[in-house]
C-alpha atoms as a PDB file:
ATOM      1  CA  UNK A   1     107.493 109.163 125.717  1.00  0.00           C
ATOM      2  CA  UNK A   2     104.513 107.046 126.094  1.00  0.00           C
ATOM      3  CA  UNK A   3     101.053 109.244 125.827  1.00  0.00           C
ATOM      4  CA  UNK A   4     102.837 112.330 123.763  1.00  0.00           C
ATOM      5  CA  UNK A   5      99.352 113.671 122.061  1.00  0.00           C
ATOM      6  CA  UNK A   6      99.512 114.653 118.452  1.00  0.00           C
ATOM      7  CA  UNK A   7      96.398 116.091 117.462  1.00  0.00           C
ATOM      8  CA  UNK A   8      96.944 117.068 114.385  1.00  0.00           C
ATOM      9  CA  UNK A   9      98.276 114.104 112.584  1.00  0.00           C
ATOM     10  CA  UNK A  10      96.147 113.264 109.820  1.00  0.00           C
ATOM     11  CA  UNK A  11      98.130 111.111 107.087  1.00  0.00           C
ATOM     12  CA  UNK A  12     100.927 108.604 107.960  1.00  0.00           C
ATOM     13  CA  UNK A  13     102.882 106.196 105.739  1.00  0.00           C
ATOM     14  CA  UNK A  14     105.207 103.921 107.305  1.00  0.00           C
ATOM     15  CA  UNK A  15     105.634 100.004 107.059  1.00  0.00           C
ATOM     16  CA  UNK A  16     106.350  97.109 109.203  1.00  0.00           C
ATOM     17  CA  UNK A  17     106.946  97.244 113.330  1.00  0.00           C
ATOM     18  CA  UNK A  18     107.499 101.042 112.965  1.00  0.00           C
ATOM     19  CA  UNK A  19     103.457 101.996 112.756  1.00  0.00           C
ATOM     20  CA  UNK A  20     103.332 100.223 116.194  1.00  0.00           C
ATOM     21  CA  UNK A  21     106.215 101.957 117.872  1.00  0.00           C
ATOM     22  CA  UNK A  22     104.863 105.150 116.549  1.00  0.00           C
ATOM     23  CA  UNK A  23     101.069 105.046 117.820  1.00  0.00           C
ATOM     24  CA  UNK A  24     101.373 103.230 120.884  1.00  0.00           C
ATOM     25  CA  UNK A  25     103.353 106.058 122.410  1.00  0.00           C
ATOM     26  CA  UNK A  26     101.608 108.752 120.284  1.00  0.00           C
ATOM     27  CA  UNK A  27      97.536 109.570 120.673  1.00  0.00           C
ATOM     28  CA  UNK A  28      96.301 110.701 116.740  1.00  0.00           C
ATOM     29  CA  UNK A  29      93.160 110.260 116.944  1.00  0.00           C
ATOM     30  CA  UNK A  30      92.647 112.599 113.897  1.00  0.00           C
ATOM     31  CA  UNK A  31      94.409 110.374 111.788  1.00  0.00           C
ATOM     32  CA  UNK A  32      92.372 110.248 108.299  1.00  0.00           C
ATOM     33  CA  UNK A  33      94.956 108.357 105.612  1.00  0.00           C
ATOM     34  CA  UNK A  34      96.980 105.995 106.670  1.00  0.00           C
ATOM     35  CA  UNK A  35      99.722 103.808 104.337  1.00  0.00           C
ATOM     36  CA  UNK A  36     101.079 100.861 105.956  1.00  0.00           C
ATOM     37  CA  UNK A  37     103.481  98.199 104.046  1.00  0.00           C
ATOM     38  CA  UNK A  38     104.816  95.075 105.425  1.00  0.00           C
ATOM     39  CA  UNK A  39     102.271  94.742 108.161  1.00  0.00           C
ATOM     40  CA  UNK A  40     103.071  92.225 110.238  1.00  0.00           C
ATOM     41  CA  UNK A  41      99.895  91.061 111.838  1.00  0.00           C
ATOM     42  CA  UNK A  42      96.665  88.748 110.459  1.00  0.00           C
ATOM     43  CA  UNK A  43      94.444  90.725 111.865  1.00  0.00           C
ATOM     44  CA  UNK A  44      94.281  94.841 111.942  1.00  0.00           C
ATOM     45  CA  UNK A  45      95.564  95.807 115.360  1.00  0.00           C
ATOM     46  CA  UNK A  46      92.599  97.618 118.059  1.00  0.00           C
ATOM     47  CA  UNK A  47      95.260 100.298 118.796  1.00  0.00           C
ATOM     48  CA  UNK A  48      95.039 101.880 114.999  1.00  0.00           C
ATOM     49  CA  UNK A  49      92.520 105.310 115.529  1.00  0.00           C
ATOM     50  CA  UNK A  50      89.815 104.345 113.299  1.00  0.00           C
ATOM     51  CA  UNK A  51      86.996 107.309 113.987  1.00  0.00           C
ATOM     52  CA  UNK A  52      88.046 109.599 111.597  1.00  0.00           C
ATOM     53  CA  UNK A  53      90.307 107.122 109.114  1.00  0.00           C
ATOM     54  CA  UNK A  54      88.651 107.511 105.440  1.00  0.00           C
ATOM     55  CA  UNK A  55      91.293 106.543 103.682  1.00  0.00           C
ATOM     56  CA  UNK A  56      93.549 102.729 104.056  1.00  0.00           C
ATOM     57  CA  UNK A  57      95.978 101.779 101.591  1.00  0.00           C
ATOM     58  CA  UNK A  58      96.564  97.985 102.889  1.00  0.00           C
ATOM     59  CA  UNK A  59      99.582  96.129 100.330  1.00  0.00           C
ATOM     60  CA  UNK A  60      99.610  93.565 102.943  1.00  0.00           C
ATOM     61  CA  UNK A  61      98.415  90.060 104.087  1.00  0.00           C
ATOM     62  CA  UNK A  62      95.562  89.876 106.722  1.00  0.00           C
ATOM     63  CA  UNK A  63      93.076  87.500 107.238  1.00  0.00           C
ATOM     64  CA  UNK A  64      90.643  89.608 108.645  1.00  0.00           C
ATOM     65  CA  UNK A  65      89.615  93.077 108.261  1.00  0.00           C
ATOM     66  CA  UNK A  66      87.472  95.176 110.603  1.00  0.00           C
ATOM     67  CA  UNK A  67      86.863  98.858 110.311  1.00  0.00           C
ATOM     68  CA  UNK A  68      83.969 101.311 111.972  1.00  0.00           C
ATOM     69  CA  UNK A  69      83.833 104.784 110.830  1.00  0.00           C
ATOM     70  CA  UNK A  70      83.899 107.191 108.290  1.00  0.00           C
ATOM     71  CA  UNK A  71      85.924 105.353 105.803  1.00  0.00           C
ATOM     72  CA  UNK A  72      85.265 107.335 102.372  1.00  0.00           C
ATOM     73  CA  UNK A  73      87.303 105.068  99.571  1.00  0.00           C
ATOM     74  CA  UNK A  74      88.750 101.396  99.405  1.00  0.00           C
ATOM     75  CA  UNK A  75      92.011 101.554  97.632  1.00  0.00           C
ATOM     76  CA  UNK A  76      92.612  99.614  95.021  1.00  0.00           C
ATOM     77  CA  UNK A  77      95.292  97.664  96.825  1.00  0.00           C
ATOM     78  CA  UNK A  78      92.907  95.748  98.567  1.00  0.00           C
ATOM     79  CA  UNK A  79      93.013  93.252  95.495  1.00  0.00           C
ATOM     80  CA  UNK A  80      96.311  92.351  96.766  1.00  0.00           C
ATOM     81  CA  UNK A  81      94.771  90.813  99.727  1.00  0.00           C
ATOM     82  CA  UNK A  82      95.286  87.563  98.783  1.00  0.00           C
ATOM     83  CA  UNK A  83      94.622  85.351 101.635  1.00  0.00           C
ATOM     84  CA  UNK A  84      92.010  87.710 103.435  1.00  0.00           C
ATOM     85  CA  UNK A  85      88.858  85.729 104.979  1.00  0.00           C
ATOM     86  CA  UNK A  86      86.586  88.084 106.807  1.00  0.00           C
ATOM     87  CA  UNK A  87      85.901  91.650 106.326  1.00  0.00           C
ATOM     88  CA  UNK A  88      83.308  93.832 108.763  1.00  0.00           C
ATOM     89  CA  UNK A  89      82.969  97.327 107.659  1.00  0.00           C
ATOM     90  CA  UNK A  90      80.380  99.601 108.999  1.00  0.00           C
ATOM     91  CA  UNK A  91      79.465 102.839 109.165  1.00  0.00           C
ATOM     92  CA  UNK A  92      81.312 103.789 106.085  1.00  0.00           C
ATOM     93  CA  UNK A  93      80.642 106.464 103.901  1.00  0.00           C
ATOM     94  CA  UNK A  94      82.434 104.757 100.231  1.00  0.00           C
ATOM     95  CA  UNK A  95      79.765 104.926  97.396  1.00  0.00           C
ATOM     96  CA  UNK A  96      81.306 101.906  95.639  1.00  0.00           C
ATOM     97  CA  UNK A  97      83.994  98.750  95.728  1.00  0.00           C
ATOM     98  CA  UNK A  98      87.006  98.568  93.365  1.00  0.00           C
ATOM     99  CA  UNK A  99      86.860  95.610  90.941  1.00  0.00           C
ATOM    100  CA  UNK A 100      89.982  94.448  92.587  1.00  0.00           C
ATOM    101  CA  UNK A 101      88.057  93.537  95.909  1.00  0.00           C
ATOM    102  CA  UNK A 102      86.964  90.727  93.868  1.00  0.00           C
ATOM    103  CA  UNK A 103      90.440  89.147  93.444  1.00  0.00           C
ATOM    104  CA  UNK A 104      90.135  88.038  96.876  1.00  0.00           C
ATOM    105  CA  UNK A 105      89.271  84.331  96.637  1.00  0.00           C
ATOM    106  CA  UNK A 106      89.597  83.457  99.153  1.00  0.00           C
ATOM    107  CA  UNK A 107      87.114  85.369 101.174  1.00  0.00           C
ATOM    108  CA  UNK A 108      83.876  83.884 103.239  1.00  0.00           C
ATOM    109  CA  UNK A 109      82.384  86.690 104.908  1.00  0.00           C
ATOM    110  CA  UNK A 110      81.808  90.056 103.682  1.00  0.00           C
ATOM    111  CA  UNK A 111      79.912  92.293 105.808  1.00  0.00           C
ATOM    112  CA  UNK A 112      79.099  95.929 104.960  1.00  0.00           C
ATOM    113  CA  UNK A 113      76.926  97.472 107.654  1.00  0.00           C
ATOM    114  CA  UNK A 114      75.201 100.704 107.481  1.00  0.00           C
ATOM    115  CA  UNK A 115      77.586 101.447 104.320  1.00  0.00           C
ATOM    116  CA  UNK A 116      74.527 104.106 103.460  1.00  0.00           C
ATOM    117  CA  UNK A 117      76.052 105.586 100.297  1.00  0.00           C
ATOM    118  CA  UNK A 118      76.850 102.683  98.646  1.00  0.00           C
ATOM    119  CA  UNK A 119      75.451 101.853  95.631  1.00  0.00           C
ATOM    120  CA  UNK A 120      76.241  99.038  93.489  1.00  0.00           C
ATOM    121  CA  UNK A 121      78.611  96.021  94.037  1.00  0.00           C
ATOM    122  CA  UNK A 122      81.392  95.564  91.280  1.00  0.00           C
ATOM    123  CA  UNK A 123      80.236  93.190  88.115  1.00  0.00           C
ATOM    124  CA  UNK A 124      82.674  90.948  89.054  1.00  0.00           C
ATOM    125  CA  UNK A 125      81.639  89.887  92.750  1.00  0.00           C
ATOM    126  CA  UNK A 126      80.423  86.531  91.351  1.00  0.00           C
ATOM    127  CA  UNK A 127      84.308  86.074  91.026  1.00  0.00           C
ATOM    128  CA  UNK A 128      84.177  85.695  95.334  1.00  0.00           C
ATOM    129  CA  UNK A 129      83.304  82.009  95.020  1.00  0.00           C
ATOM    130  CA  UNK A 130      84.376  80.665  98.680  1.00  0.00           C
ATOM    131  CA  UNK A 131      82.096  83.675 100.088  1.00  0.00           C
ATOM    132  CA  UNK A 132      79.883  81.922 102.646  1.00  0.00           C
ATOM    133  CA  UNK A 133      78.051  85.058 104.638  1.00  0.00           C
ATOM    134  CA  UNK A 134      77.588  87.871 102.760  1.00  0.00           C
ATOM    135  CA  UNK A 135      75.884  90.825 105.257  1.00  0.00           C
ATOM    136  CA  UNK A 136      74.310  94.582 103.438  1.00  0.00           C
ATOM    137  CA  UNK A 137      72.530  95.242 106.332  1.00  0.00           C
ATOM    138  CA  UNK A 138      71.313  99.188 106.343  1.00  0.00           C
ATOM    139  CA  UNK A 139      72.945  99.672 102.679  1.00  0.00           C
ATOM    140  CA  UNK A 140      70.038 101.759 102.273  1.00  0.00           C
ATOM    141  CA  UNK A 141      71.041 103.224  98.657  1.00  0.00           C
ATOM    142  CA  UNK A 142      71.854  99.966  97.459  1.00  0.00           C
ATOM    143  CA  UNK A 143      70.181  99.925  94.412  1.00  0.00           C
ATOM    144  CA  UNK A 144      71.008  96.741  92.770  1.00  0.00           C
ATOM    145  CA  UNK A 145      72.804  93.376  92.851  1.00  0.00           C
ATOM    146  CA  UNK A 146      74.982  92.104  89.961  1.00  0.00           C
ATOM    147  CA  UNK A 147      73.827  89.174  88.044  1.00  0.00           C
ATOM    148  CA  UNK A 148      77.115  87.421  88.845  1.00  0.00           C
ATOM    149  CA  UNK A 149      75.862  86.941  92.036  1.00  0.00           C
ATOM    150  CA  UNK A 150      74.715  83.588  90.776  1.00  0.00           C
ATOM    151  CA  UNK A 151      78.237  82.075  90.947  1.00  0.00           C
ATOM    152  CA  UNK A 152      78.312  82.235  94.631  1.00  0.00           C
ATOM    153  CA  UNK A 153      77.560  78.285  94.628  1.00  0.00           C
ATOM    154  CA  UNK A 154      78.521  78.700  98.254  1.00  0.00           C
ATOM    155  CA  UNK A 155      76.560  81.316  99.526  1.00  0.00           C
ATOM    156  CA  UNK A 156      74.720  79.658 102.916  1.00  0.00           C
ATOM    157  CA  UNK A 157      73.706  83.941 104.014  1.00  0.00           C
ATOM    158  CA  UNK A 158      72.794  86.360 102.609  1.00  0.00           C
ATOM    159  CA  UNK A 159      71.318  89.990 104.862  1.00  0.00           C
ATOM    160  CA  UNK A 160      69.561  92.570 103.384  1.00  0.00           C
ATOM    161  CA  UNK A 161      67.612  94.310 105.724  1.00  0.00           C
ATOM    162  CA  UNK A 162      67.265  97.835 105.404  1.00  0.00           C
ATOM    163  CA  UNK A 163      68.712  97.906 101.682  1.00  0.00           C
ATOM    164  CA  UNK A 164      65.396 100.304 101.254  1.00  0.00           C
ATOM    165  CA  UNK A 165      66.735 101.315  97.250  1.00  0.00           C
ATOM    166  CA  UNK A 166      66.798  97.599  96.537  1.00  0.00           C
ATOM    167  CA  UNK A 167      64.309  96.736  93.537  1.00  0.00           C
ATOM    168  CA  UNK A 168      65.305  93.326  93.024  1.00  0.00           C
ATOM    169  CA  UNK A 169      67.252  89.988  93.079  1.00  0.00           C
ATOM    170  CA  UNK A 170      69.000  88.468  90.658  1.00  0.00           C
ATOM    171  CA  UNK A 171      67.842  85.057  89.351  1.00  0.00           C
ATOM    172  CA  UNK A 172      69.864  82.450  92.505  1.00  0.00           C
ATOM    173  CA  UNK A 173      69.037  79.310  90.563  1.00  0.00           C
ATOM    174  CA  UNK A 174      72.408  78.730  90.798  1.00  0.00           C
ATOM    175  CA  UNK A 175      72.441  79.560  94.486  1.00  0.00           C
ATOM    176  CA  UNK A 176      72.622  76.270  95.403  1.00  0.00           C
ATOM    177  CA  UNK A 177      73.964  76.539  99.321  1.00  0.00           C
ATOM    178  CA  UNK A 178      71.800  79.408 100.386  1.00  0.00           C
ATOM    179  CA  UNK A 179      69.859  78.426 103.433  1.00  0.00           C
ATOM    180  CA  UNK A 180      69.361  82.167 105.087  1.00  0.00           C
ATOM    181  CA  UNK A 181      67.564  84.918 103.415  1.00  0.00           C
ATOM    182  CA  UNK A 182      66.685  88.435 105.579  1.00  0.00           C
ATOM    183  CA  UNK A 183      65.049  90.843 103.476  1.00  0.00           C
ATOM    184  CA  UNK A 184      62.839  93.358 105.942  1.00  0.00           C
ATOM    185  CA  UNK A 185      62.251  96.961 105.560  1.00  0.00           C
ATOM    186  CA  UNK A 186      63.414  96.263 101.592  1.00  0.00           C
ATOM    187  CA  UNK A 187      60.316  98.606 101.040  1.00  0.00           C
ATOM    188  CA  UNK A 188      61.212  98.677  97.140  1.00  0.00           C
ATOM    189  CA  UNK A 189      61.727  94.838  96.870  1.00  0.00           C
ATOM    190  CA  UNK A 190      58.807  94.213  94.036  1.00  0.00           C
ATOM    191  CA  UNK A 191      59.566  90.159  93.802  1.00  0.00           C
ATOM    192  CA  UNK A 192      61.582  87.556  95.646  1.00  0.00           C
ATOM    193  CA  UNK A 193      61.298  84.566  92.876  1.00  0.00           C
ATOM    194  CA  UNK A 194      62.924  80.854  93.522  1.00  0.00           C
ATOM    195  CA  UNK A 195      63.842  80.763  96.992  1.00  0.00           C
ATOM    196  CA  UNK A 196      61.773  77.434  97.743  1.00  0.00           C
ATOM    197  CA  UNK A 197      65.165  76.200  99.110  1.00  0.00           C
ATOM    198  CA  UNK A 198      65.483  78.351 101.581  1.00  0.00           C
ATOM    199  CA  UNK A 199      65.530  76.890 104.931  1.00  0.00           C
ATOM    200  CA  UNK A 200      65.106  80.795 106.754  1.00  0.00           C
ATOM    201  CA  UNK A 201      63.099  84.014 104.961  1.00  0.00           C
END
């Protein structure tokens, strides 16, 4: 029966058509894990309860990925991501990024807004070489970015405002695309060196 209310659901594993059927007729909006296989949709559907999700488990294919709320961990599975293009998370509360999420190659924009506990990015991001826009905005205990970063040959974007732990860049010589640099309220920020190419700082 459409609009049965189950209040205290909290972790669900299911795969394919069968997480539709099941939360279009049932409200959850307590739902904190979910595990979903087979998922047949490119994009993650609006009627998944996101407020209180911390933990996704996605073995799937999507091409974009959008989440706002309390997410606490990114599962390693998210390596498997293959094809996936755009990510927007915000409001998170993860302190740090598997070194799978950089098997995803085929990613352009990352954005991570208001992620406040997160720290680092993995060693390996340079490995994200088709990232275009890249967004930290309000990452405020960001403390540094990996020197890998320099293999992001086409990097046109890059946001920072906010990051208020950030100290300092690493070298973008090879930066060679980047066009956009925001950097305000990076109150630790003691240098910003080589960025005569920028066309916006």
């Amino acid at each position: 029966m459409p609009g049965i209310a189950a209040l205290k659901l909290q972790l669900l594993q299911t795969e394919g058509y069968l997480l539709e059927r099941i939360l279009t007729r049932v409200h959850s909006p307590n739902l904190v894990w979910l595990s979903w296989r087979d998922c047949p949709y490119s994009d993650l559907p609006s009627w998944i309860p996101m407020n209180n999700l911390r933990v996704l488990k996605v073995p799937f294919q999507l091409l974009e990925l959008e989440i706002s709320g309390g997410l606490s961990e990114i599962s390693k599975s998210i390596g498997k991501l293959k094809r996936l293009e755009r990510i927007f998370l915000s409001y998170c509360s993860f302190q740090k990024l598997p070194e799978e999420f950089c098997n995803m190659k085929f990613l352009k924009v990352l954005v991570l807004k208001r992620c406040t506990k997160l720290k680092a990015l993995p060693d390996s991001f340079g490995n994200l070489t088709n990232l275009q826009d890249m967004g930290l905005n309000g990452c405020s205990s960001l403390e540094r970015l990996p020197e890998s970063l320099g293999n992001l040959t086409n990097l046109q974007s890059m946001e920072l405002s906010w990051c208020e732990s950030l100290e300092r860049l690493p070298s973008n010589k090879t930066l060679v695309s980047l066009e956009e640099l925001w950097a305000s309220f990076c109150v630790d920020l003691k240098s910003i060196q080589g960025l005569a190419q920028l066309t916006k700082l």
